[in-house]
Protein backbone atom coordinates (compact mmCIF):
# COMPACT_ATOMS: atom_id res chain seq x y z
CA UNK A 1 0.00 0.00 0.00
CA UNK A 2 2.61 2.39 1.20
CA UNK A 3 4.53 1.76 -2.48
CA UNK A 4 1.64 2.86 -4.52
CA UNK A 5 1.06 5.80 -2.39
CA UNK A 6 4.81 6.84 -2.85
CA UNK A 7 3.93 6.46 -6.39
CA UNK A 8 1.37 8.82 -6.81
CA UNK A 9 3.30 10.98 -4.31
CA UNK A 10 6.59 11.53 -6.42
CA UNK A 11 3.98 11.92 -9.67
CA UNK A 12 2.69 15.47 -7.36
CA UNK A 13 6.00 16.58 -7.55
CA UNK A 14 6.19 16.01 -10.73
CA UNK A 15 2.80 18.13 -11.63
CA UNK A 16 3.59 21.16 -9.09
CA UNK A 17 7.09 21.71 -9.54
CA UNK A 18 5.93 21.99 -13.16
CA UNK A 19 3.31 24.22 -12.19
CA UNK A 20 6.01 26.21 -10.35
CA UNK A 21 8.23 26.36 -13.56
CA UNK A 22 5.42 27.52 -15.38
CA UNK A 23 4.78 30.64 -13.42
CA UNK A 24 8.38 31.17 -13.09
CA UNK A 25 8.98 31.26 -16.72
CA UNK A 26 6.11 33.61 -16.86
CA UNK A 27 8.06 35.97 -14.33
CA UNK A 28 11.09 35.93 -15.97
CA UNK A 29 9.12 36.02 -19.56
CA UNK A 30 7.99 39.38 -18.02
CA UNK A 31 10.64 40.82 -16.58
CA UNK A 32 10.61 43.77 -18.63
CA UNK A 33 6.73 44.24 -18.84
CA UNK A 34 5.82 47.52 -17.56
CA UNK A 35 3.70 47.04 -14.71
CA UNK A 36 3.65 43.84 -14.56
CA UNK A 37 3.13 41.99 -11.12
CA UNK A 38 5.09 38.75 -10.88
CA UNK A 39 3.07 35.30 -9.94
CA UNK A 40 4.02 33.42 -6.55
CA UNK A 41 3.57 29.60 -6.50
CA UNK A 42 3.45 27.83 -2.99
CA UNK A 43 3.45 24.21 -2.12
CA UNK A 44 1.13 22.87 0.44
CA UNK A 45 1.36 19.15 1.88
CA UNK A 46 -1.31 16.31 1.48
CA UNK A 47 -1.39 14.18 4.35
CA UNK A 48 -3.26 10.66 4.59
CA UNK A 49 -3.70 8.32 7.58
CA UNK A 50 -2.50 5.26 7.81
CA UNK A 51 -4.42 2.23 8.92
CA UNK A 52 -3.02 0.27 11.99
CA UNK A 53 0.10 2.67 11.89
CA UNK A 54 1.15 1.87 8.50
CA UNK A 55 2.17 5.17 7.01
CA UNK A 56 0.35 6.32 3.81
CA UNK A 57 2.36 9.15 1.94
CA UNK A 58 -0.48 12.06 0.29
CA UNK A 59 2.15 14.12 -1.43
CA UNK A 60 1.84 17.46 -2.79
CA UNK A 61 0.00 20.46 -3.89
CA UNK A 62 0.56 23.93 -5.68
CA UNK A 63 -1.20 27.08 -5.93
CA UNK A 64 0.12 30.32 -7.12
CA UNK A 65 -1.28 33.93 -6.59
CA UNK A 66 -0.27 37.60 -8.31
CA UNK A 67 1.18 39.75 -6.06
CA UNK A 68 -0.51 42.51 -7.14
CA UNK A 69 0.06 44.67 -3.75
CA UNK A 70 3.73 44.65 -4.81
CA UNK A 71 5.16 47.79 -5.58
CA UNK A 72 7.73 48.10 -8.83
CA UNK A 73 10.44 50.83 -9.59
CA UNK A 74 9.67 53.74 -11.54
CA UNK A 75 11.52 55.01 -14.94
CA UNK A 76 10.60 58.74 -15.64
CA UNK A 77 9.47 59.77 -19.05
CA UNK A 78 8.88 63.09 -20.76
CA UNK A 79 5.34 61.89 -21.42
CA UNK A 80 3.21 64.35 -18.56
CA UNK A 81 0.22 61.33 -19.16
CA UNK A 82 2.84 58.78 -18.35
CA UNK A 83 1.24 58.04 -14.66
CA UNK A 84 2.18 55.75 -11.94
CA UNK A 85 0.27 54.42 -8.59
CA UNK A 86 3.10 55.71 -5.73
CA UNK A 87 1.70 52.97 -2.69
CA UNK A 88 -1.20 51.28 -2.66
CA UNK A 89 -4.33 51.31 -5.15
CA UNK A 90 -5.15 50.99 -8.42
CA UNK A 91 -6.19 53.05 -11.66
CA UNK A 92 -9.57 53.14 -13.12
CA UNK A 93 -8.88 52.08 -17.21
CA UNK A 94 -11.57 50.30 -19.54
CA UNK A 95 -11.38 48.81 -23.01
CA UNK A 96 -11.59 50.82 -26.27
CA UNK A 97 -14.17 48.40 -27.25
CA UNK A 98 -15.99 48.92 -23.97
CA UNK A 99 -16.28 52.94 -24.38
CA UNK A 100 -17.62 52.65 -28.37
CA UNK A 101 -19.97 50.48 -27.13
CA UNK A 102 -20.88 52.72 -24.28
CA UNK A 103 -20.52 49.75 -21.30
CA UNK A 104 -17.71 50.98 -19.59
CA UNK A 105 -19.51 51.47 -16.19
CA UNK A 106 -20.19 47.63 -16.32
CA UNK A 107 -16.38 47.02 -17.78
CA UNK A 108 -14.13 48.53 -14.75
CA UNK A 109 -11.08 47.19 -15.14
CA UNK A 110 -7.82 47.81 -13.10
CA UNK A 111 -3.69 48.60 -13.22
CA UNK A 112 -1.36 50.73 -11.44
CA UNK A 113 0.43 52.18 -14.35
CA UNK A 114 0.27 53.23 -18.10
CA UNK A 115 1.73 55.35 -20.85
CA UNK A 116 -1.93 57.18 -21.70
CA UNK A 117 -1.79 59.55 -25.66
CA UNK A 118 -4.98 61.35 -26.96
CA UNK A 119 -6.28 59.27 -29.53
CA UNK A 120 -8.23 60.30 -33.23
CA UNK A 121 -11.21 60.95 -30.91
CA UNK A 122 -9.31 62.59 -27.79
CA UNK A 123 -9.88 59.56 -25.63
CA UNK A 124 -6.51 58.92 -23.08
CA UNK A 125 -5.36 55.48 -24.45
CA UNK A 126 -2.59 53.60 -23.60
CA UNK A 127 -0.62 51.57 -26.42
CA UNK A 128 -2.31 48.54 -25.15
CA UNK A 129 -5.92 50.08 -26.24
CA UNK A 130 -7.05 50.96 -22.49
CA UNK A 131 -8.58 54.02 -21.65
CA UNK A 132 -8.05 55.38 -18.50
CA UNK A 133 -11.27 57.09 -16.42
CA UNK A 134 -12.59 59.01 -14.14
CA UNK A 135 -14.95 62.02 -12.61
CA UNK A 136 -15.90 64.56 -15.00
CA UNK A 137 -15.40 68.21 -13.50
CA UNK A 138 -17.77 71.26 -13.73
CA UNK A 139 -16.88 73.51 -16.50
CA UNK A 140 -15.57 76.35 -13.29
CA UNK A 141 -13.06 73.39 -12.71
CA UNK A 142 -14.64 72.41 -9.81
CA UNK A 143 -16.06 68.76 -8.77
CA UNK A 144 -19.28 67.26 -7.81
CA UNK A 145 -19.30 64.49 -5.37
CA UNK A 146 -19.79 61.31 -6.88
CA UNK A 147 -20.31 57.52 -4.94
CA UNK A 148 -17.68 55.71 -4.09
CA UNK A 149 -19.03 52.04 -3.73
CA UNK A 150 -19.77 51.91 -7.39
CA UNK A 151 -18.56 52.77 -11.25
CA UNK A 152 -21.94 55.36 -12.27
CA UNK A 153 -19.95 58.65 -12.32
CA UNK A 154 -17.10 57.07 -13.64
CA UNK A 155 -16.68 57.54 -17.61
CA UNK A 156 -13.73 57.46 -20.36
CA UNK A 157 -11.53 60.64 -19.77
CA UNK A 158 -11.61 63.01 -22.75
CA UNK A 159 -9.58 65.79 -24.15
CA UNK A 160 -10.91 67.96 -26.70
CA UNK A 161 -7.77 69.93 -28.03
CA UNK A 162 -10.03 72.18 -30.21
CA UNK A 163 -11.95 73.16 -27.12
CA UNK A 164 -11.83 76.85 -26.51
CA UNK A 165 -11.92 78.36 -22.74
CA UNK A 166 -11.90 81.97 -21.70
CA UNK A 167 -12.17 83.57 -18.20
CA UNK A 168 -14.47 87.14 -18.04
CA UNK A 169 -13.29 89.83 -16.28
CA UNK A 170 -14.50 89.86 -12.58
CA UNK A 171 -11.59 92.08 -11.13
CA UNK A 172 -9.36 95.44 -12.01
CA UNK A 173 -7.16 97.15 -9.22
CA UNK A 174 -6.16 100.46 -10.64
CA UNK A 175 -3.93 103.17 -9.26
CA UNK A 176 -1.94 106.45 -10.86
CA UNK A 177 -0.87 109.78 -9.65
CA UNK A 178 -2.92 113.03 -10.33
CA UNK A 179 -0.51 116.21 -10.89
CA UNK A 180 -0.92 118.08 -7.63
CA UNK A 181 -0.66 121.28 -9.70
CA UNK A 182 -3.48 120.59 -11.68
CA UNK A 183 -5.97 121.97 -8.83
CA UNK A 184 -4.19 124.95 -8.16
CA UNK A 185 -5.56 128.30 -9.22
CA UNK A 186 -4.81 129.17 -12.86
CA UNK A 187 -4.27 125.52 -14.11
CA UNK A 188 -5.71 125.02 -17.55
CA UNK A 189 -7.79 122.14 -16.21
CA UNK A 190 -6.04 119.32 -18.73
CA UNK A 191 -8.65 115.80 -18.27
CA UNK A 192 -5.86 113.00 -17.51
CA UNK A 193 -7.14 109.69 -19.39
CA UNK A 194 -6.58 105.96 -19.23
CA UNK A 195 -7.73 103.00 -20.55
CA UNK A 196 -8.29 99.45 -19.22
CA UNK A 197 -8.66 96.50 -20.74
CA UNK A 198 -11.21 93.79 -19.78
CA UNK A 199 -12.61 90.40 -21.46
CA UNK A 200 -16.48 90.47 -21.58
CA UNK A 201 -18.20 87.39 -21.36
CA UNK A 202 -17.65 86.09 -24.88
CA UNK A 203 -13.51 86.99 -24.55
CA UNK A 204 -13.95 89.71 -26.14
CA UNK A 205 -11.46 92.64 -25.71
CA UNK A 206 -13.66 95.69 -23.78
CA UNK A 207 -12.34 98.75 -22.12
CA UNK A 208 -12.96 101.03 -19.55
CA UNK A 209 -12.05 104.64 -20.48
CA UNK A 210 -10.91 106.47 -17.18
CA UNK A 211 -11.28 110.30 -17.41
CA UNK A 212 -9.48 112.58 -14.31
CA UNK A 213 -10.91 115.94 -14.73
CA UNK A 214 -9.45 118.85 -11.98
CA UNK A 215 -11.32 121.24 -9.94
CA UNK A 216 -9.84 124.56 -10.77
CA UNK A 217 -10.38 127.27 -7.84
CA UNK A 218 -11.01 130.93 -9.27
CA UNK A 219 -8.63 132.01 -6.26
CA UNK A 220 -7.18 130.73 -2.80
CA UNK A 221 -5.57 127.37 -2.39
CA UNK A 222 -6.09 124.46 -4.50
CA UNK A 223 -9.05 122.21 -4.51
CA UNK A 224 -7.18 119.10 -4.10
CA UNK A 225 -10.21 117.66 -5.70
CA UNK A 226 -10.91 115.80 -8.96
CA UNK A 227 -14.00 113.88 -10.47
CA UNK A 228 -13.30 110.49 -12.02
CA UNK A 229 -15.45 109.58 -14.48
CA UNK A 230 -15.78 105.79 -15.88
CA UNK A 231 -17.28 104.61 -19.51
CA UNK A 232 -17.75 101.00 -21.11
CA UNK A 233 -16.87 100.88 -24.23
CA UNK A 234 -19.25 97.47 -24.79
CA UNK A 235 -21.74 100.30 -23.75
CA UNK A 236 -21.42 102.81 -26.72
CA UNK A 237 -18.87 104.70 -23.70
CA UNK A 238 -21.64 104.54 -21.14
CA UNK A 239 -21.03 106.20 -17.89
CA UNK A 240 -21.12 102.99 -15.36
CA UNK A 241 -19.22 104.96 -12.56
CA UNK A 242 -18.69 108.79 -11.40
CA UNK A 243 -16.67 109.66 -7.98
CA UNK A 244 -15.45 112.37 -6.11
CA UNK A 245 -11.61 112.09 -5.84
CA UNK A 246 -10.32 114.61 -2.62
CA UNK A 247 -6.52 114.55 -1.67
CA UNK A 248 -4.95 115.13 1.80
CA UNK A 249 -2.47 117.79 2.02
CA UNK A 250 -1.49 117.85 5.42
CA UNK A 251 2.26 117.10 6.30
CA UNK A 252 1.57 113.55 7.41
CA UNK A 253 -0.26 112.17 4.34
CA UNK A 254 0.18 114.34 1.92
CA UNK A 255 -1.04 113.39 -1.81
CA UNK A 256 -3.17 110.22 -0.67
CA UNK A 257 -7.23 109.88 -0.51
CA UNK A 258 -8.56 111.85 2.04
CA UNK A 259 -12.17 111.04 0.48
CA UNK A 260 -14.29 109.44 -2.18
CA UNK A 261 -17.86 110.39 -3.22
CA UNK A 262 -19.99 108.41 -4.91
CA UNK A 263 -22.28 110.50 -7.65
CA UNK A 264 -23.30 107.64 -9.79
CA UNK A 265 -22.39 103.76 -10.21
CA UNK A 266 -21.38 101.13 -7.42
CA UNK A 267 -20.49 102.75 -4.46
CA UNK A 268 -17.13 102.83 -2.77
CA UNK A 269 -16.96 101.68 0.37
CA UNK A 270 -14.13 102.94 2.69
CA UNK A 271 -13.44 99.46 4.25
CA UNK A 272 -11.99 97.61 0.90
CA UNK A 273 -11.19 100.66 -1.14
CA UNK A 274 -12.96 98.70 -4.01
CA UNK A 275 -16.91 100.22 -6.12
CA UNK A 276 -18.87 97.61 -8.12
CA UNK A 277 -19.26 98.91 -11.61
CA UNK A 278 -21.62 97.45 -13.37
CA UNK A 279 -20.76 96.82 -17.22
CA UNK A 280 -22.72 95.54 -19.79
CA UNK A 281 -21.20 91.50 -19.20
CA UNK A 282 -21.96 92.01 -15.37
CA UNK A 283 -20.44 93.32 -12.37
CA UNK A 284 -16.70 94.25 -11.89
CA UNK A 285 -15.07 94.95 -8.46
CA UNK A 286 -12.77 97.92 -9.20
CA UNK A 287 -10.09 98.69 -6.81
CA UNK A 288 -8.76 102.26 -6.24
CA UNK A 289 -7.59 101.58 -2.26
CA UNK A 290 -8.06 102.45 0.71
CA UNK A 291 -8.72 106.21 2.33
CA UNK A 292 -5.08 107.28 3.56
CA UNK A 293 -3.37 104.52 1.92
CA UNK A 294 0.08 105.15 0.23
CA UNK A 295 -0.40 102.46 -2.58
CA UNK A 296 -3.81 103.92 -3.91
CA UNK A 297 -4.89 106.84 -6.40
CA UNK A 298 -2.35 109.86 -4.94
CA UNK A 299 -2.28 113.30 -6.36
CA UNK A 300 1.60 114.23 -6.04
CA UNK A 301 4.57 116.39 -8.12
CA UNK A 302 3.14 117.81 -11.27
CA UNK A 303 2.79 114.91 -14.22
CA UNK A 304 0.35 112.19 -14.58
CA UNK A 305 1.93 108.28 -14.32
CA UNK A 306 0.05 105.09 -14.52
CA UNK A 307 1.23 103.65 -11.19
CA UNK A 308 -0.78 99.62 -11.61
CA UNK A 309 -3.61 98.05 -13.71
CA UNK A 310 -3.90 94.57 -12.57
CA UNK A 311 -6.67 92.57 -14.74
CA UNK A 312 -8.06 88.95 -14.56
CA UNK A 313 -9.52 87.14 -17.25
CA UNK A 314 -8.35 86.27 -20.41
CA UNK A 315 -9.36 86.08 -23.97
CA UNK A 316 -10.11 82.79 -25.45
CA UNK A 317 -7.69 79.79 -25.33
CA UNK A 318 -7.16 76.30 -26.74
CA UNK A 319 -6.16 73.77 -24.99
CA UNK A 320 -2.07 73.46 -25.47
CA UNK A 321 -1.24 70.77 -22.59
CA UNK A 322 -2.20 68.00 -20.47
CA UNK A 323 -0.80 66.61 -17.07
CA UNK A 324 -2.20 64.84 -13.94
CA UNK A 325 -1.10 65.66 -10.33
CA UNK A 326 -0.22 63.52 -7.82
CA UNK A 327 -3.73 64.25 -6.71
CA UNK A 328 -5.36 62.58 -9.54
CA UNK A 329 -6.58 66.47 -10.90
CA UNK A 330 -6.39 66.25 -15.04
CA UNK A 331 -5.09 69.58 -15.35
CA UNK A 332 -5.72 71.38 -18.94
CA UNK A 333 -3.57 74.35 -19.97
CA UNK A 334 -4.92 76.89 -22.47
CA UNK A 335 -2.38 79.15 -24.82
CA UNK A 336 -3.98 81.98 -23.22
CA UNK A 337 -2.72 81.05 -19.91
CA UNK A 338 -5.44 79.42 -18.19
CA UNK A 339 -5.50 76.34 -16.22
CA UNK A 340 -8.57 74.30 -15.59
CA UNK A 341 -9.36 71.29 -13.88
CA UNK A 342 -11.18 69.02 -16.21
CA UNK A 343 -11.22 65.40 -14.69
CA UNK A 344 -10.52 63.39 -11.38
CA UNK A 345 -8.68 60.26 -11.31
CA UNK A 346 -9.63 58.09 -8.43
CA UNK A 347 -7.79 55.52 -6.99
CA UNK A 348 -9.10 52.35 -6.34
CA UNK A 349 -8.52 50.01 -3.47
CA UNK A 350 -9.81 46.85 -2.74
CA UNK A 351 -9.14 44.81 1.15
CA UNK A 352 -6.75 41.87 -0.36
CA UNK A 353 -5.21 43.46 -3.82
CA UNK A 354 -3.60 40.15 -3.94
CA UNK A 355 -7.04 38.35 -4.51
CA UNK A 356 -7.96 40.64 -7.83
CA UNK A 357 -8.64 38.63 -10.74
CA UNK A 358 -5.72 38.79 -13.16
CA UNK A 359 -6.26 40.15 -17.06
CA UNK A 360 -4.36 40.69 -20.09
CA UNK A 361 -1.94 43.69 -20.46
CA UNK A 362 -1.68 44.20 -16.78
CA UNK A 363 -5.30 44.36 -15.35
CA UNK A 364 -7.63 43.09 -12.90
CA UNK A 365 -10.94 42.82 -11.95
CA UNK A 366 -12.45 42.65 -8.49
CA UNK A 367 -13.65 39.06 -7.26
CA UNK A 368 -14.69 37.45 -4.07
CA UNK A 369 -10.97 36.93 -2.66
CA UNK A 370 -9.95 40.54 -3.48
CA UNK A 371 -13.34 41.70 -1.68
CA UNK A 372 -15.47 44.75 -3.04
CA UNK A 373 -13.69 47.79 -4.32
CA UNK A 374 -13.81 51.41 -2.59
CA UNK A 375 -12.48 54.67 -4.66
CA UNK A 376 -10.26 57.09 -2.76
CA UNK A 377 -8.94 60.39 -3.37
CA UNK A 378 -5.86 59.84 -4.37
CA UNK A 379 -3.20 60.26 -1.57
CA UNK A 380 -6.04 60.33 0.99
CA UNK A 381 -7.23 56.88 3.68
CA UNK A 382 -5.04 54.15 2.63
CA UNK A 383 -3.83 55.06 -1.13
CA UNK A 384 -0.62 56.47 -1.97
CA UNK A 385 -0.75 59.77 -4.18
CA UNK A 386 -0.48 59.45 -8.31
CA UNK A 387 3.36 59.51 -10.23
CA UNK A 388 3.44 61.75 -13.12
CA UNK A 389 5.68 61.62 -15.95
CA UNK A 390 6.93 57.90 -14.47
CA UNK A 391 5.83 54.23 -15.31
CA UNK A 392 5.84 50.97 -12.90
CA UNK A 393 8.45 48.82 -13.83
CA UNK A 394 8.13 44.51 -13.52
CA UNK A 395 8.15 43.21 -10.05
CA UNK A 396 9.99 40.57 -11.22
CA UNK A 397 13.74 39.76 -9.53
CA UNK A 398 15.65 37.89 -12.73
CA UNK A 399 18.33 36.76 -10.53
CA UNK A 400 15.63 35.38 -7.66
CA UNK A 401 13.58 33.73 -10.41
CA UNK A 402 16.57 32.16 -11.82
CA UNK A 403 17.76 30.71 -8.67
CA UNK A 404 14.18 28.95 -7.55
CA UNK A 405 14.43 27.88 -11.57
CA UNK A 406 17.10 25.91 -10.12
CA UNK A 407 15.40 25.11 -7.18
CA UNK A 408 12.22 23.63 -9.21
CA UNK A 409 14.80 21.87 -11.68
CA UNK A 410 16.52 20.02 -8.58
CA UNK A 411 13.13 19.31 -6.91
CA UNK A 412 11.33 17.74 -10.32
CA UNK A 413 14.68 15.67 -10.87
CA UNK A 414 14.45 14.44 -7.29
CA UNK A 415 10.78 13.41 -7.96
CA UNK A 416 11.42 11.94 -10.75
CA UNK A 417 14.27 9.63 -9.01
CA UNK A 418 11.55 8.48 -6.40
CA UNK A 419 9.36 7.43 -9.16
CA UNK A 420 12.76 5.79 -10.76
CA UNK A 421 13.44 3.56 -7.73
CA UNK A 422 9.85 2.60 -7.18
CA UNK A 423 9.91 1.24 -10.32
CA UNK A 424 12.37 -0.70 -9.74
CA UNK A 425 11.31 -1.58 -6.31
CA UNK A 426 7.72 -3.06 -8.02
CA UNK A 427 10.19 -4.68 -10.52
CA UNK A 428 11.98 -6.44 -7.61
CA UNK A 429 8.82 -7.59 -5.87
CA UNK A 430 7.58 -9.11 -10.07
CA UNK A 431 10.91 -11.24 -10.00
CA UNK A 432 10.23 -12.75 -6.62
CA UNK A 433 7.86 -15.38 -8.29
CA UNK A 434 10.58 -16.24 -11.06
């Protein structure tokens, strides 16, 4: 009994050390696969019972598992789509195939790196044909909230490079110096003039003409005083905004705001140093500073300077760039300067990443050994943060694979010498009758 069981024991080996060598060659096959997690094959001993203490051998079995929760080494690229998972968690990719058929909630799939390019139709594809996904933002860059149990939110992350952005003007700070000698008595009462540009709510270029015009005293001292009229051009040169401009010229602040009137427009209010003016795209918040305050509107020597015009806004854009933080944020860059948020990556972790079902070309799905998937913010609860411009190399240790080759190779020989001698052994026991 014990010689048959020995039998079938050595003919185990045989089958999992094979199994071993076959995810070992896999490994090693691999070794060079970008983000590719190397397989793990364990042996686990079959014990039967003997009857009346005769020992009954039960030999051997295999079973091998990826290692997905392994972490590679990076290579940096010059590729700003070239992303990486920097700890633990996953990326959210799906199948070309899945997105034109417009299943990709029901197709998640899984992988902690890829080299992701625009495609014809803007989709981020890696070479492999997976397109990675996420959260789609607002169009003011911001995000919605979206559930994190499940894939509806989720869809294939697109970049429209003939999409065209602008940003209206909400803002202006302004500031220049009056000529104090243009309020004294006798002054030919010369209207100081500027112009300020602002981007209406179509990016069009719109100004605001800015006209200074003195208070000339028929005698005494100088008025210090000067009104300060406001037109829109989008308005036909509209008045939106007239103010009383009054100058301190005592010893202490001499030349800065001693007082603002409001005749028509927004008012100005004393505590910001800032009216509303209302143009024809909507309001504007237009900064002159505050009463007494050395970097607003001041009325000093004898010649009229532009001291700042600060503007936001822009006109319209195209999108020129693409990267991803290590936030997960898709940032866009426009030519005209602006930078908008237009996706979220999130990161998905599961309890056992070791118990993901395994794919082609480096993916996984969730099963019931990997338990149910959750998706983090990247670089928030137990994810690491996302790798730009970088790529997951193999797992895979040549020199370690090579050496339990050598291992397996000594082990199936061994195996395959018990077999040899029990052989003979049954041959032995067939000559005893000759």
């Amino acid at each position: 009994m014990t010689i048959y069981s020995s039998l079938t024991a050595g003919v185990a080996g045989l089958l999992t050390n094979a199994h071993r060598l076959g995810s070992i060659s896999d490994n090693i096959a691999n070794s060079s696969t970008q983000g590719y997690k190397r397989a793990d094959t364990d042996f686990h001993s079959l014990v039967n019972k003997g009857l009346g203490g005769e020992y009954s051998a039960g030999g051997v079995r295999a079973t091998t598992q990826r290692l997905v929760g392994e972490n590679g080494a990076y290579t940096n690229t010059k590729n700003a789509t070239d992303i990486a998972v920097r700890g633990r968690g996953l990326l959210p990719v799906t199948t070309r195939s899945a997105v034109t058929q417009g299943d990709h909630t029901d197709n998640l799939l899984l992988t902690t790196t890829g080299s992701f390019r625009t495609d014809s139709e803007g989709y981020l594809t890696s070479t492999s044909g997976l397109v990675l996904m996420g959260w789609k933002a607002k169009a003011d860059g911001t995000m919605s909230v979206y559930p994190r149990d499940t894939t509806q939110g989720l869809e294939p992350i697109k970049i429209n490079r003939n999409q065209f952005l602008h940003d209206p003007t909400t803002k202006i700070t302004f500031s220049a110096n009056l000529p104090a000698t243009g309020t004294e008595v006798g002054a030919d009462g010369s209207v100081e003039k500027s112009s300020l540009e602002y981007f209406d709510n179509l990016g069009k270029s719109q100004a605001l003409n800015i006209e200074f015009t003195p208070k000339v005293p028929a005698s005494g001292n100088a008025s210090n005083a000067w009104t300060m009229t406001i037109k829109d051009s989008a308005q036909n040169n509209a008045v939106v905004g007239e103010y009383v401009l009054i100058f301190d010229d005592s010893r202490a602040k001499g030349g800065v705001l001693k007082s603002v009137t409001t005749k028509s427009g927004g008012a100005y209010s004393d505590t910001t140093g800032k009216m509303t003016l209302t143009v024809a795209g909507g309001p504007i918040d237009f900064t002159i500073g505050k009463l007494g305050e050395k970097g607003a509107i001041t009325q000093l020597s004898d010649a009229y300077s532009l001291i700042k015009s600060e503007t936001d806004g822009s006109q319209v854009g195209s999108i020129s760039s693409v990267e991803i933080d290590e936030k997960g944020f898709v940032i866009a860059t426009f030519d005209n300067g602006i930078t908008r948020t237009v996706y979220q990556v999130p990161m998905v972790d599961v309890p056992n990443p070791n118990g993901l079902y395994g794919l082609d070309s480096q993916t996984f799905k969730p099963s019931l050994d990997s338990g149910p998937f959750f998706l983090w913010d990247a670089g928030k609860g137990p994810t690491g943060e996302i790798k730009g411009y970088a790529l997951e190399e193999s797992t895979v240790d040549v020199a370690s694979e090579m050496i339990d080759m050598i291992q397996t190779q000594r082990a199936y020989s061994s195996n395959a010498k018990v077999i040899q001698t029990l052989d003979e052994m049954m041959q032995e026991t067939t000559n005893i009758k000759r």
